[in-house]
Protein backbone atom coordinates (compact mmCIF):
# COMPACT_ATOMS: atom_id res chain seq x y z
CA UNK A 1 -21.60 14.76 57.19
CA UNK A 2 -22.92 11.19 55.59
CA UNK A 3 -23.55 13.07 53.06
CA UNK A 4 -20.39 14.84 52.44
CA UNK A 5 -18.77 11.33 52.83
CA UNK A 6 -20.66 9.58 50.00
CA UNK A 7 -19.76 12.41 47.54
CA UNK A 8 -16.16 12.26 48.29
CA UNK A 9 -15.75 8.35 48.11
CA UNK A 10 -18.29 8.83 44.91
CA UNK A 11 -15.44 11.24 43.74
CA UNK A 12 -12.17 9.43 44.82
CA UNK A 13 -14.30 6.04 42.88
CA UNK A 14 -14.38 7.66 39.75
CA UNK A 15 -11.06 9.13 39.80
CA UNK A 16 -9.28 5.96 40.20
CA UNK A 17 -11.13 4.25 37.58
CA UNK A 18 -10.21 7.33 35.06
CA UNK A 19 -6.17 6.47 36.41
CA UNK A 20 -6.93 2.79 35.66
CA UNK A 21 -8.33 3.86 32.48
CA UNK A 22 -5.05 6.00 31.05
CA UNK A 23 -2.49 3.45 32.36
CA UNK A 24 -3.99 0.58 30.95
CA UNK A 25 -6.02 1.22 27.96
CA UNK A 26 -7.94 -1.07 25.86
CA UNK A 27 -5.88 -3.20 23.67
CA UNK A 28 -6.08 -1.67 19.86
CA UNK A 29 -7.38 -3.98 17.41
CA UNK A 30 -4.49 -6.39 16.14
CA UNK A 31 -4.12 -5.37 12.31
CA UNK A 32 -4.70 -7.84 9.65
CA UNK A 33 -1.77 -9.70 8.59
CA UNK A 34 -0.11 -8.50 5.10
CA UNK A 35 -0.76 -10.67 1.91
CA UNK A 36 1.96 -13.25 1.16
CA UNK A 37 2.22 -13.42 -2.71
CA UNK A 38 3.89 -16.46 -4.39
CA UNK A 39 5.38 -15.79 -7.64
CA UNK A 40 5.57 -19.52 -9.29
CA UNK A 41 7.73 -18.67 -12.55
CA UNK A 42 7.19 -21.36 -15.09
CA UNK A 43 7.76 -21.94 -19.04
CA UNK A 44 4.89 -22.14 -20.84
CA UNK A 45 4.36 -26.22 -20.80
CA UNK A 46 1.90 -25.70 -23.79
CA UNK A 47 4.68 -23.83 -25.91
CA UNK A 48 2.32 -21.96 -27.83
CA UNK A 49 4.91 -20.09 -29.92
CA UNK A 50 4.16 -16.32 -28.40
CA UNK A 51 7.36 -15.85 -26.69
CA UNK A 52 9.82 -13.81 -29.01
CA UNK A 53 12.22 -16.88 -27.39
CA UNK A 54 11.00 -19.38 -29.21
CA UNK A 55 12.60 -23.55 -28.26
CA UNK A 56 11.51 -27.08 -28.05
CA UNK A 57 10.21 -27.84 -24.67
CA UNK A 58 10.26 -30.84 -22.63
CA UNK A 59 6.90 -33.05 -22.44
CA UNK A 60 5.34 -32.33 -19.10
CA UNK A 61 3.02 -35.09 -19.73
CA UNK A 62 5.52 -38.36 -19.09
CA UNK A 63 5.06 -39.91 -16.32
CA UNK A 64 7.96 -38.81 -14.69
CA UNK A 65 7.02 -34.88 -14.82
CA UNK A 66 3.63 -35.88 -13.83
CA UNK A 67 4.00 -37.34 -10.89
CA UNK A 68 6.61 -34.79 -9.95
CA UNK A 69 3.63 -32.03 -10.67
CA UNK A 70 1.26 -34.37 -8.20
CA UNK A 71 3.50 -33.95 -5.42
CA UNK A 72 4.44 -30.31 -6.35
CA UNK A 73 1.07 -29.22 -6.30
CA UNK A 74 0.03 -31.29 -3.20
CA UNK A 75 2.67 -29.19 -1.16
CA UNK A 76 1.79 -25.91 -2.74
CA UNK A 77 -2.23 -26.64 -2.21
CA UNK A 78 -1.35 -27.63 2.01
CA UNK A 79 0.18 -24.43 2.20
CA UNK A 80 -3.10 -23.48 1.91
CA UNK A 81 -3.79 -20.57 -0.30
CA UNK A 82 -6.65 -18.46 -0.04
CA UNK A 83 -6.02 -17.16 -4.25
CA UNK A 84 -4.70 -19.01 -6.90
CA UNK A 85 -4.04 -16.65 -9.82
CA UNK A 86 -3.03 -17.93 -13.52
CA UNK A 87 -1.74 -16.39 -16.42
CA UNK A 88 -5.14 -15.95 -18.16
CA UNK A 89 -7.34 -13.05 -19.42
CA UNK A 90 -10.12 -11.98 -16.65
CA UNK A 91 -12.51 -11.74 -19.59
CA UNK A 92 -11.47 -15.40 -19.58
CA UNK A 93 -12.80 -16.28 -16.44
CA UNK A 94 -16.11 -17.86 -16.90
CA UNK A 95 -14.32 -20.12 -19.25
CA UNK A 96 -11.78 -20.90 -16.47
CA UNK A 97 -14.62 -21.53 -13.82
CA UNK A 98 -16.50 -24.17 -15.92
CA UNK A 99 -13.35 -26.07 -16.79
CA UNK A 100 -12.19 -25.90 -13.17
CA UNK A 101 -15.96 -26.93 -11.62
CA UNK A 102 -15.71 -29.78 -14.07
CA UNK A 103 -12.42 -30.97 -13.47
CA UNK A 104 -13.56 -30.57 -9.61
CA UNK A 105 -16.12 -33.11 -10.63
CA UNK A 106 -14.05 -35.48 -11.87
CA UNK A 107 -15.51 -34.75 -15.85
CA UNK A 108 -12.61 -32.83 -17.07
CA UNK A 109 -8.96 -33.90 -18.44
CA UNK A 110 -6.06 -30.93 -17.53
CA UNK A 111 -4.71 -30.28 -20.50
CA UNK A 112 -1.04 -29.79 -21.43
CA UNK A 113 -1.15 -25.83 -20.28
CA UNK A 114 0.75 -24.86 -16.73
CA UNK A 115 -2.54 -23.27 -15.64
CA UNK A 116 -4.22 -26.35 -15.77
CA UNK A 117 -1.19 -28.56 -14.78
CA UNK A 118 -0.37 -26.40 -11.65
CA UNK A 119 -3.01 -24.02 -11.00
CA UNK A 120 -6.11 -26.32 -10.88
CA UNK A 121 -4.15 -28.88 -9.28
CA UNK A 122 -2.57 -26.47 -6.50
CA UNK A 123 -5.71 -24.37 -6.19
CA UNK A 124 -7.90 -27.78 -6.16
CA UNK A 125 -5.74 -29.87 -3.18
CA UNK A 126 -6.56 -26.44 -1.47
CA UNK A 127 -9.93 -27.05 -1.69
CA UNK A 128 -10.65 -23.57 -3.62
CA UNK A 129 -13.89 -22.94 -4.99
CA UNK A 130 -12.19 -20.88 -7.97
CA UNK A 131 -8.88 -20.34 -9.96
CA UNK A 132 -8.90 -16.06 -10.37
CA UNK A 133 -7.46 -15.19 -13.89
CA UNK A 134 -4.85 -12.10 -13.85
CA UNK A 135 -3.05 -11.56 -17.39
CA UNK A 136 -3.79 -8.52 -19.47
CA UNK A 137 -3.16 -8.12 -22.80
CA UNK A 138 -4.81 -4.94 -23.72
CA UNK A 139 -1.18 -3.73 -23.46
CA UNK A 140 1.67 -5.90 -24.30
CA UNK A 141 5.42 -5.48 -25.71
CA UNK A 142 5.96 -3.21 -28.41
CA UNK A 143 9.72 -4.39 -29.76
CA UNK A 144 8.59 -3.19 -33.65
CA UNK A 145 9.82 0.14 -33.73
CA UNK A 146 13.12 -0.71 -31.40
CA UNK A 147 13.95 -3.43 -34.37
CA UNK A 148 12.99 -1.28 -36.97
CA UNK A 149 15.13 1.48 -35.53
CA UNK A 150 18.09 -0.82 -35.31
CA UNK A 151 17.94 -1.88 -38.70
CA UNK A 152 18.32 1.42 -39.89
CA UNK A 153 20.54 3.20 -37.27
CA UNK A 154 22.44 0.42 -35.02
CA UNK A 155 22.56 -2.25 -37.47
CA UNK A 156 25.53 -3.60 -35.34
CA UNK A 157 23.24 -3.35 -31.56
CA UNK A 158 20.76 -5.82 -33.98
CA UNK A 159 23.39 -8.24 -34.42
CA UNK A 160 24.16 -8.15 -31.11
CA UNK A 161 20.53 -8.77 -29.91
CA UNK A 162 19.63 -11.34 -32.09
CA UNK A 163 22.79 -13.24 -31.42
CA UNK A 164 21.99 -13.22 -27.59
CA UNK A 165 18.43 -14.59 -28.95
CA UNK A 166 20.27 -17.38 -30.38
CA UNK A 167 21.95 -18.12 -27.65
CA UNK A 168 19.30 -18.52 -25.23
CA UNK A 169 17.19 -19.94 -27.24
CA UNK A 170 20.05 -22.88 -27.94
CA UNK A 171 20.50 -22.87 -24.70
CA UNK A 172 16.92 -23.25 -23.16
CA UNK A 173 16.91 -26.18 -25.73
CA UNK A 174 19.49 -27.70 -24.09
CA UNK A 175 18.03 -27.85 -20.91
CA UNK A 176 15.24 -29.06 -22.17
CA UNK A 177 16.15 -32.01 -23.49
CA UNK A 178 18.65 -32.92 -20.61
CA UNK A 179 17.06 -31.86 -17.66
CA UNK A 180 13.94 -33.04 -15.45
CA UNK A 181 10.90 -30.75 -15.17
CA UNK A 182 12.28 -29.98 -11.41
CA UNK A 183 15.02 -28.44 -12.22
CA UNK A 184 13.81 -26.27 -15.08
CA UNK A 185 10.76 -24.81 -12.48
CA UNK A 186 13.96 -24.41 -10.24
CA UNK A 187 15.77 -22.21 -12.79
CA UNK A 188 12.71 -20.67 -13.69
CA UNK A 189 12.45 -19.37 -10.25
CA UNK A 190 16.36 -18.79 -9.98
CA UNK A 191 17.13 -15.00 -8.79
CA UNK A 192 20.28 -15.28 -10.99
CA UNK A 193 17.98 -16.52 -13.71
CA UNK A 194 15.18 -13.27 -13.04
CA UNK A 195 18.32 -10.86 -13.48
CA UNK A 196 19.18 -12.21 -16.84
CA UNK A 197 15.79 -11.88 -17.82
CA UNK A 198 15.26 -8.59 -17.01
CA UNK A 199 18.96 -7.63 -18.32
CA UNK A 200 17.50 -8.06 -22.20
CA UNK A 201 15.29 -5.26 -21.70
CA UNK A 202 18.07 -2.82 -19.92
CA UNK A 203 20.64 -4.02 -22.54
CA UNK A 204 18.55 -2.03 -25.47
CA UNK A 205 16.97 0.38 -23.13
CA UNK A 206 19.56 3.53 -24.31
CA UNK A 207 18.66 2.24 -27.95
CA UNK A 208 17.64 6.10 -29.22
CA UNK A 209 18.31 7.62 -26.53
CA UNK A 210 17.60 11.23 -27.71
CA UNK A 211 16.34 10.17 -30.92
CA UNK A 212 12.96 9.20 -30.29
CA UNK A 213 13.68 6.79 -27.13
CA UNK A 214 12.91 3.24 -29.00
CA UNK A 215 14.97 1.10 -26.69
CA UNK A 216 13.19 2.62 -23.72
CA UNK A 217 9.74 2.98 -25.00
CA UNK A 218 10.29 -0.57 -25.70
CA UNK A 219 11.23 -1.66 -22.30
CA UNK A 220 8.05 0.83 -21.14
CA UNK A 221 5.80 -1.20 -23.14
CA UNK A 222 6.78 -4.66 -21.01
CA UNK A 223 6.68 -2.94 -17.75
CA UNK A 224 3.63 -1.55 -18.47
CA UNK A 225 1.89 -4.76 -19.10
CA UNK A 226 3.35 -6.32 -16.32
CA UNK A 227 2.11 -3.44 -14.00
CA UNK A 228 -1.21 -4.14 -14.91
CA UNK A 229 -0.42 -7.45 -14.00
CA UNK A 230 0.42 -6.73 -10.60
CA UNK A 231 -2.44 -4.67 -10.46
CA UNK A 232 -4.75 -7.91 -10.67
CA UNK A 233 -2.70 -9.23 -7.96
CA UNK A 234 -2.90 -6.39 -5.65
CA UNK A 235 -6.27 -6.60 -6.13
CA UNK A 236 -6.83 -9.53 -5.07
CA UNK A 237 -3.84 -10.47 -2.60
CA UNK A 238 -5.89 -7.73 0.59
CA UNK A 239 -4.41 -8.25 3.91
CA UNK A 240 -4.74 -12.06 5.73
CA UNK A 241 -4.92 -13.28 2.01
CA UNK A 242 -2.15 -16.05 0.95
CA UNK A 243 -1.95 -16.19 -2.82
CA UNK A 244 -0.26 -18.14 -5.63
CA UNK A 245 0.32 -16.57 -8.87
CA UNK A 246 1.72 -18.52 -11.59
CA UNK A 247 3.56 -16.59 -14.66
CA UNK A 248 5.79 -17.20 -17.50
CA UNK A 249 9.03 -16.18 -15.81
CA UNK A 250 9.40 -12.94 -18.52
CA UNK A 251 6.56 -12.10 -16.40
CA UNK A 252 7.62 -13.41 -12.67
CA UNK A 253 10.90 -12.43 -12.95
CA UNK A 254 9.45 -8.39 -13.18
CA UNK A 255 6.83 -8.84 -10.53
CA UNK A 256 9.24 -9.32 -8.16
CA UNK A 257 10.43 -6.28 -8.36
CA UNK A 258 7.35 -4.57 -7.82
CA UNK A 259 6.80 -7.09 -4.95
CA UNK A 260 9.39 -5.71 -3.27
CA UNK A 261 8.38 -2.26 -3.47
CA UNK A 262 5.44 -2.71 -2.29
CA UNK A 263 4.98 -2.29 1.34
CA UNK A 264 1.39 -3.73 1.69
CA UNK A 265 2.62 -7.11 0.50
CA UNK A 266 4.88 -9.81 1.77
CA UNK A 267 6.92 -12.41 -1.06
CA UNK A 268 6.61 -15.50 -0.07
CA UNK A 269 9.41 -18.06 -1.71
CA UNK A 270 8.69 -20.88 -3.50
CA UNK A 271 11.97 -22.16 -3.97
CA UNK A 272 12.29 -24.37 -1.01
CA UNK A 273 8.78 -25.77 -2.38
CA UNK A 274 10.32 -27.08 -6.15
């Protein structure tokens, strides 16, 4: 009878701790958080003449604009980001990590360029070990044929083009010489600015449509760098990561776009940083 006893408390035992088990089961591991990605847009501060926009740009090195760029990069770097990511060639990057180590050290002078300006800055009041170059350049906007075809089949689409050129090239000009470096990084990061940007690549895109597609293998071309682009930065923005990417805003102004459609990733806004 003992016997018979033991087994069926033994039995009842195991049985509730199997009920226990189903109607509260272990807690699942809590997923990583998604990346946050910061697009910085920015002119290029060095104005090294490869933009097909081409204008006078405003000396980042008075001391006005610098000590605008010391407190800009002293709340970007508390943020603290795990990545900062500049506009540079990975086959660059040994070259980036010596000039960064040294200017770490105290033995090396930023120079005029916005990865030096911002990114070693921003990724160096983070206390970062390393800036992470992203660019790429083994693909890169093909507008020759497009002009070519306009000058011999939509001679009046070239006018057109190269008159909106002119006007934003006046125009940048302008702001340059009347604004402060705030407010151009604000525009540069202006959604109203991004669509404008990206409008010069739709407003040729039909350009041969049916005729060997130069307006849209044009527009292919500069997408196709910039997906490469955000290739780098998928890469390297993996889930708990917080990263900074700094572009020219032809660049920026694209990636976030594919920000947005991408579900892994989170866009995290600078504007209410500038």
């Amino acid at each position: 009878m003992k016997r018979k006893t033991l087994l069926l408390t033994t039995a009842l035992l195991v049985s509730f701790s199997l009920t226990a088990r189903a109607s509260n089961p272990a807690p699942e591991p809590m997923d990583p958080q998604p990346a946050k990605v910061m697009l910085f847009g920015v002119f290029h501060f060095e104005n090294p003449g490869l933009d097909h926009i081409k204008a006078d740009k405003i000396n980042v090195l008075t001391e006005e604009s610098q000590a605008y760029l010391e407190k800009l990069t002293g709340r970007l770097g508390a943020l603290s980001p795990t990545h900062v990511l500049l506009e540079c060639e990975p086959a660059d990057q040994a070259h980036y990590d010596r000039l960064y180590a040294d200017y770490r050290a105290g033995e090396h002078q930023l120079n005029t360029n916005e990865n030096q300006q911002l990114g070693f800055r921003i990724a160096a009041s983070a206390g970062l070990d390393q800036v992470t170059c992203y660019d790429e350049q083994e693909v890169s906007w093909q507008p020759q044929p497009l002009f070519k075809y306009m000058e011999q089949h939509a001679t009046d689409r070239k006018q057109r083009v190269e008159k909106e050129i002119s006007r934003i090239t006046a125009l940048i000009e302008q702001r340059h010489s009347t604004l402060s470096l705030r407010r151009l990084l604000q525009l540069t990061n202006d959604p109203a600015e991004d669509q404008v940007n990206i409008n010069l690549y739709m407003a040729t895109n039909d350009i041969g449509a049916g005729d060997g597609f130069a307006g849209a293998d044009a527009a292919a071309s500069w997408w196709h760098r910039n997906l490469r682009m955000y290739a780098n930065i998928q890469a390297v923005a993996q889930p708990g990561s917080r990263v900074i990417a700094i572009g020219g805003q032809g660049h920026t102004a694209l990636l976030k776009t594919l920000i947005a459609a991408d579900s892994a990733r989170e866009a995290w806004d600078i504007t209410e940083h500038l």
